[in-house]
C-alpha atoms as a PDB file:
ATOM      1  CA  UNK A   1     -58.362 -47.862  30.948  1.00  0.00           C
ATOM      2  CA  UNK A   2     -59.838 -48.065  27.510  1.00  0.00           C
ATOM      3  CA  UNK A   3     -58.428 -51.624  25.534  1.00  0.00           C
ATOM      4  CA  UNK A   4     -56.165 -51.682  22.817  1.00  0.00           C
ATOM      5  CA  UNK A   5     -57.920 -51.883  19.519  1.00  0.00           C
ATOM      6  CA  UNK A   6     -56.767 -55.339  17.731  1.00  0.00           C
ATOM      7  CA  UNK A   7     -54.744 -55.222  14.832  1.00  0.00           C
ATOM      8  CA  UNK A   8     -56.698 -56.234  11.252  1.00  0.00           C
ATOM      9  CA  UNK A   9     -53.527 -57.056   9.678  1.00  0.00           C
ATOM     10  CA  UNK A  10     -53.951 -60.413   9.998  1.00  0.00           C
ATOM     11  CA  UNK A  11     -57.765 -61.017   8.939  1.00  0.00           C
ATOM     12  CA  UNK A  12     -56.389 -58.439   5.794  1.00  0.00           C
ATOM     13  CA  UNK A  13     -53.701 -61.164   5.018  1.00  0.00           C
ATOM     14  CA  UNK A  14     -55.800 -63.984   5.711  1.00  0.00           C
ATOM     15  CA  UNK A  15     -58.640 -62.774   3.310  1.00  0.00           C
ATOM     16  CA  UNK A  16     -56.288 -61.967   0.758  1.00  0.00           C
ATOM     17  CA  UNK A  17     -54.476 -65.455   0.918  1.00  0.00           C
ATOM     18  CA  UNK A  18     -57.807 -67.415   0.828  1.00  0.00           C
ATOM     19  CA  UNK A  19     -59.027 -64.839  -2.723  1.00  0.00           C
ATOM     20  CA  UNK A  20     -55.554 -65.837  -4.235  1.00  0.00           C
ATOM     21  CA  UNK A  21     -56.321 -69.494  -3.571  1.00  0.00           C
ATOM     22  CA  UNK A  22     -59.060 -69.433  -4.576  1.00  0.00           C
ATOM     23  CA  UNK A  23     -58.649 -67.595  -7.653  1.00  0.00           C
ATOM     24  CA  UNK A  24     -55.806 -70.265  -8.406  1.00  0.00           C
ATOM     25  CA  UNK A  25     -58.373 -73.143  -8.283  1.00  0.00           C
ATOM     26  CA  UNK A  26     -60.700 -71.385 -10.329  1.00  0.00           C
ATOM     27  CA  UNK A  27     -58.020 -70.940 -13.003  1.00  0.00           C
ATOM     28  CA  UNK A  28     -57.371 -74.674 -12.835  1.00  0.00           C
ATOM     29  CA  UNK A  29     -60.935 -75.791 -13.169  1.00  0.00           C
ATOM     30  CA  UNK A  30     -61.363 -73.323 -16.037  1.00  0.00           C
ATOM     31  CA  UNK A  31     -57.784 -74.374 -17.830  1.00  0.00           C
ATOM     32  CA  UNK A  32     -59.226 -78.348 -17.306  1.00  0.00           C
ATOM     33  CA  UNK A  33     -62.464 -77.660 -19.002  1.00  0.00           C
ATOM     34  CA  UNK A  34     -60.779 -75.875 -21.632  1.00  0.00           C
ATOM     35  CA  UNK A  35     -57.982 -79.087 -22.138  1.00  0.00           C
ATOM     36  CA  UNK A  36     -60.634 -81.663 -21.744  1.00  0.00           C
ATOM     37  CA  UNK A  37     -63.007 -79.702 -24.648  1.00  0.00           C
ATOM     38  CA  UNK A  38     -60.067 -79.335 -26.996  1.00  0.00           C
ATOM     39  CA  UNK A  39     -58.138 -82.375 -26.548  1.00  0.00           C
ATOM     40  CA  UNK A  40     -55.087 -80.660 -26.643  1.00  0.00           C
ATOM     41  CA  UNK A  41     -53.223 -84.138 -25.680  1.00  0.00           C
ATOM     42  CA  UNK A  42     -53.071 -85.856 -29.062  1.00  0.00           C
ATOM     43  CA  UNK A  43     -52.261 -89.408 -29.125  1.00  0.00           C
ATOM     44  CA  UNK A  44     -48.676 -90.520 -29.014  1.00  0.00           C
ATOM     45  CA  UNK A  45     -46.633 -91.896 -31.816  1.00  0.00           C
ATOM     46  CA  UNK A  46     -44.741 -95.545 -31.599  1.00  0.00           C
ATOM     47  CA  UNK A  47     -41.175 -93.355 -31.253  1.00  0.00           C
ATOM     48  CA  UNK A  48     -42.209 -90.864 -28.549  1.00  0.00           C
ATOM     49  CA  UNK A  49     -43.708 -93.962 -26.506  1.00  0.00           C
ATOM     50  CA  UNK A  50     -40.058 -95.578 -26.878  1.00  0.00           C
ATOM     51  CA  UNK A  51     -38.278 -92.187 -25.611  1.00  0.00           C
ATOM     52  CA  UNK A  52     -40.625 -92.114 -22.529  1.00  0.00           C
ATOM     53  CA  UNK A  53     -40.494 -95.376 -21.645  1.00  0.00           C
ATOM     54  CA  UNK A  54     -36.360 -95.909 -22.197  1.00  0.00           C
ATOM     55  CA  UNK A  55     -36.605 -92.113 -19.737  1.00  0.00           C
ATOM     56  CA  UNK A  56     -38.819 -94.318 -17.280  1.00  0.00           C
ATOM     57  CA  UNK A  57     -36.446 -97.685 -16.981  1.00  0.00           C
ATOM     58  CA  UNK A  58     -32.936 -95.419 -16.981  1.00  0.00           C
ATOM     59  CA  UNK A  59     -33.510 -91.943 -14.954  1.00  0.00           C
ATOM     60  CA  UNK A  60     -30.200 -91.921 -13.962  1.00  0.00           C
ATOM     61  CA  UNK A  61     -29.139 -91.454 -17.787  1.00  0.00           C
ATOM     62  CA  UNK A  62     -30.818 -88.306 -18.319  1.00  0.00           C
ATOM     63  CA  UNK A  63     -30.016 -85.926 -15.393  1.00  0.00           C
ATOM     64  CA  UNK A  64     -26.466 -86.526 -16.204  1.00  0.00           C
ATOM     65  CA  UNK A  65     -24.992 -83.955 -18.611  1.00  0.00           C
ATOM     66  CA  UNK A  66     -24.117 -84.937 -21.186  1.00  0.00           C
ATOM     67  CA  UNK A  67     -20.275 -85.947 -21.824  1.00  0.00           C
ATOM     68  CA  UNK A  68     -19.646 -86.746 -18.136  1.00  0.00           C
END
């Protein structure tokens, strides 16, 4: 009896999952150069530092909606 031939479905997914992956990290390394070149994070002024750190010590007050 001749064998079955195996199925390449799977080694087709798995190559295509692996290229997306790594596509995806390549995008990231290429979107942190580009940050870290143009210093797109300014520095922060005195009332955005208050706002973030008031966010930080309450959480609970800002995922309610407001009015409840």
């Amino acid at each position: 009896m001749a064998e079955k031939p195996k199925s390449m479905v799977l080694g087709v997914m798995a190559v295509a999952v692996f290229a997306g992956l790594g596509r995806m990290v390549v995008q990231k390394i290429k979107a942190d150069r580009a940050a870290r070149e143009n210093r797109s994070t300014g520095p922060l002024d005195k009332e955005t530092l208050e706002k973030i750190s008031r966010a930080v010590r309450t959480p609970g007050q800002f995922l309610r909606a407001p009015g409840k």
